[in-house]
Protein backbone atom coordinates (compact mmCIF):
# COMPACT_ATOMS: atom_id res chain seq x y z
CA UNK A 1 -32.07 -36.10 91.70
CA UNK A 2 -30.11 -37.37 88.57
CA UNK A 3 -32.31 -39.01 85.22
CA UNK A 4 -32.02 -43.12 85.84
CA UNK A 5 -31.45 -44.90 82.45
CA UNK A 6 -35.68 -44.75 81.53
CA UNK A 7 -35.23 -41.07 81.74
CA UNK A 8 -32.17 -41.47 79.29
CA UNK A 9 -34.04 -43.91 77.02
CA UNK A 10 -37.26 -40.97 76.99
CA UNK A 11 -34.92 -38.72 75.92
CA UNK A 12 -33.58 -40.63 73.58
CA UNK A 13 -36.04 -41.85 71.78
CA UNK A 14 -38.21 -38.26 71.17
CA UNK A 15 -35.02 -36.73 69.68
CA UNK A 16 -33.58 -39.38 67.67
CA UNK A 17 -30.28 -40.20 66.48
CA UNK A 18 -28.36 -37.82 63.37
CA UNK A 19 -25.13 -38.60 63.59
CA UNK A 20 -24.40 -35.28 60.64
CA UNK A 21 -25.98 -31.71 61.37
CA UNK A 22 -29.41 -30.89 60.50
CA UNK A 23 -32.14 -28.11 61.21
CA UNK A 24 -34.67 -29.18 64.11
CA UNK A 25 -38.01 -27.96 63.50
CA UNK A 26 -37.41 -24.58 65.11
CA UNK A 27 -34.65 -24.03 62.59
CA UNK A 28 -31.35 -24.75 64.45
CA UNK A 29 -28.33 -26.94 63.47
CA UNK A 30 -28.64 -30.21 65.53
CA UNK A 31 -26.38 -33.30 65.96
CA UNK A 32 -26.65 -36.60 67.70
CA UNK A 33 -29.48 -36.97 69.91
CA UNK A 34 -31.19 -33.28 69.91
CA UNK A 35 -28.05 -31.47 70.74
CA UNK A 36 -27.71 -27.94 69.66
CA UNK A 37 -24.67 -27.39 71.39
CA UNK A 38 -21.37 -29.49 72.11
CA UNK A 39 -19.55 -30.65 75.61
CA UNK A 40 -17.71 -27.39 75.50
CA UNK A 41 -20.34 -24.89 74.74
CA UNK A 42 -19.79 -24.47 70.69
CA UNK A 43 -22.56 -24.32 69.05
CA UNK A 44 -23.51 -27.01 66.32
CA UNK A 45 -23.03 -25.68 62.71
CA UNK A 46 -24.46 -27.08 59.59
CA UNK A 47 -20.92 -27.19 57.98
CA UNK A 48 -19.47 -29.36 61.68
CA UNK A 49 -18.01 -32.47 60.52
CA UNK A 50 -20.09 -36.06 61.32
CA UNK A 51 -19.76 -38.20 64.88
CA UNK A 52 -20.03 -41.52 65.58
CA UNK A 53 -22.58 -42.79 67.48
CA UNK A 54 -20.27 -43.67 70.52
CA UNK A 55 -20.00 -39.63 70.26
CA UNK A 56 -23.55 -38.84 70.11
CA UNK A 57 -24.84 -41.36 73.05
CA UNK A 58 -21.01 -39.65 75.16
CA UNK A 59 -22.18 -36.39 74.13
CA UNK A 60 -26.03 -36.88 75.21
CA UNK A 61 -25.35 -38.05 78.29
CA UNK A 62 -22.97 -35.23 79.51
CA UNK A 63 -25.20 -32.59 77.93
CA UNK A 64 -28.42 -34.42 79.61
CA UNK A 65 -26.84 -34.86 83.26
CA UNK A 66 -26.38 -30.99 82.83
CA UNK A 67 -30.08 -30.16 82.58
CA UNK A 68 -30.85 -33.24 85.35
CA UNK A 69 -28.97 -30.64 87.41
CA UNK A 70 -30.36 -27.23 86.06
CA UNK A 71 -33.88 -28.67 86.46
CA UNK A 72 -33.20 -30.25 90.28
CA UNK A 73 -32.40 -27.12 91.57
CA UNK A 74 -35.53 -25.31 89.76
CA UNK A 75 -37.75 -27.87 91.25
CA UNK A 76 -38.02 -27.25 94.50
CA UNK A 77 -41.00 -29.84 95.40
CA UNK A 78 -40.12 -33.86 96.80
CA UNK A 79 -40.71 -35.76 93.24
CA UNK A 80 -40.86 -39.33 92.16
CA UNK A 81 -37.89 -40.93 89.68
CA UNK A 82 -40.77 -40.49 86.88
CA UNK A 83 -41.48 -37.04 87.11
CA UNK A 84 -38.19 -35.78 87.55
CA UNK A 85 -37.47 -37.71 83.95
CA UNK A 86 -40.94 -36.43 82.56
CA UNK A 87 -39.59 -32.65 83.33
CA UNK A 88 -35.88 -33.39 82.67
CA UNK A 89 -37.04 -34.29 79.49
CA UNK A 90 -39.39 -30.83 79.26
CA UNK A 91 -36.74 -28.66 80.03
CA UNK A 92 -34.20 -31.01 77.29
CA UNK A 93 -36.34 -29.93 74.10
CA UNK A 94 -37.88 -26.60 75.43
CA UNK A 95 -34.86 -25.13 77.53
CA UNK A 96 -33.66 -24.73 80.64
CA UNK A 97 -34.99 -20.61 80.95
CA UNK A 98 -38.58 -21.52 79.15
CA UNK A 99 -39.02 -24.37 81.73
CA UNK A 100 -37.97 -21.94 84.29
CA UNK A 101 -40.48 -19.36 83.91
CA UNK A 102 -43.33 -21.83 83.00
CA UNK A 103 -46.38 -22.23 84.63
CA UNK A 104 -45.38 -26.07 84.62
CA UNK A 105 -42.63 -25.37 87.01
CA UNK A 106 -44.83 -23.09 89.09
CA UNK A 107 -47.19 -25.97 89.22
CA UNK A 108 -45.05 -28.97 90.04
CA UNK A 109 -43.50 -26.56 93.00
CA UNK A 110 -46.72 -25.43 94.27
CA UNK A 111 -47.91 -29.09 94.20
CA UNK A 112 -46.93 -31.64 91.93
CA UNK A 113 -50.06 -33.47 92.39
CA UNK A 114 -52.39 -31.48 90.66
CA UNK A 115 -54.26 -32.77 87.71
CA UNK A 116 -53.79 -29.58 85.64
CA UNK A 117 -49.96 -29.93 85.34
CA UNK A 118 -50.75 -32.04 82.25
CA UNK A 119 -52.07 -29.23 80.51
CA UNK A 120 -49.22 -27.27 81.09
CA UNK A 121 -47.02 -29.96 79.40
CA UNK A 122 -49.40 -30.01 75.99
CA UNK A 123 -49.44 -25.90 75.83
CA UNK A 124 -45.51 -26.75 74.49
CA UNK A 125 -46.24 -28.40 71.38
CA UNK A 126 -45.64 -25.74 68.53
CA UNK A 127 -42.26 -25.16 67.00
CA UNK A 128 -41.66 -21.40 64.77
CA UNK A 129 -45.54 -20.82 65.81
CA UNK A 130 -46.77 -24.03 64.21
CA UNK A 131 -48.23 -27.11 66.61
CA UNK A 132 -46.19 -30.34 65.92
CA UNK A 133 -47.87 -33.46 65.78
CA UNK A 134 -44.33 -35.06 66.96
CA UNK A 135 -44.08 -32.58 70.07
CA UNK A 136 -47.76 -33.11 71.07
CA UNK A 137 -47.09 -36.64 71.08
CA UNK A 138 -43.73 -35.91 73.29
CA UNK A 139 -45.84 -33.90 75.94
CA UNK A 140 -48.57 -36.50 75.99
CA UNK A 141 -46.25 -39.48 77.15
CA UNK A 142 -44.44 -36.76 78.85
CA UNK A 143 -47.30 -35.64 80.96
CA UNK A 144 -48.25 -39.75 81.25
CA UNK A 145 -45.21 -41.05 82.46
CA UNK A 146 -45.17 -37.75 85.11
CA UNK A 147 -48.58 -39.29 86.65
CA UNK A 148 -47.29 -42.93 86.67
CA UNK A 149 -46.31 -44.18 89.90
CA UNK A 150 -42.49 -45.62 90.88
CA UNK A 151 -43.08 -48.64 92.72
């Protein structure tokens, strides 16, 4: 499966837009929309120079396509459009080795029906130890818009 352009716009819209480097909440240099790293595998600095926002949203996308295709072939269940966007966008802020260990992932393999997978998303809401208000909001619409249905 690849993200479709609401999985792009969830993204989007948890992590924000910085167009210069600053420190997430778990401490690590950041630029454009949540992006620790660059294209090329460089990681952001604090001292990296500023982008445009044609960079950030070119950046994103390549960067996000790359964990639509890390988390495909960790999900080994058939999945609707809004699932696949709800974990795409999981695995995007928590990592592509924390979603892959997580009970979430065991969950949506073993059957991504069950009711319980939404507690799995809201266990992910602390950053350095400390629960977010931001990130429990994130899994909450998260774990909604996994339960909503694609017509």
């Amino acid at each position: 499966m690849r993200l479709n352009n609401a999985g792009y716009l969830l993204i989007c819209k948890f992590e924000g837009l910085s167009l210069t480097p600053y420190l997430c909440s778990a401490k690590i240099p950041t630029i454009g929309y949540g992006n620790t790293f660059y294209p090329n595998g460089k990681k952001v600095t604090m001292q990296d120079k500023a982008i445009s926002k044609k960079e950030a949203f070119d950046m994103f996308k390549i960067i996000a396509d790359e964990f639509a295709v890390k988390v495909d072939k960790l999900v080994i269940s058939k999945i609707s459009q809004n699932k696949f966007n709800s974990l795409v966008s999981f695995a995007y802020n928590c990592g592509v080795n924390n979603f892959a260990k997580s009970t979430l992932l065991k969950k949506v393999n073993f059957n991504p029906e069950d009711l319980t997978i939404k507690n799995e998303f809201l266990k992910w809401n602390k950053a350095g130890g400390k629960e977010l208000k931001g990130l429990t909001n994130r899994r909450e619409q998260e774990s909604q818009i996994y339960y909503e249905s694609n017509l």
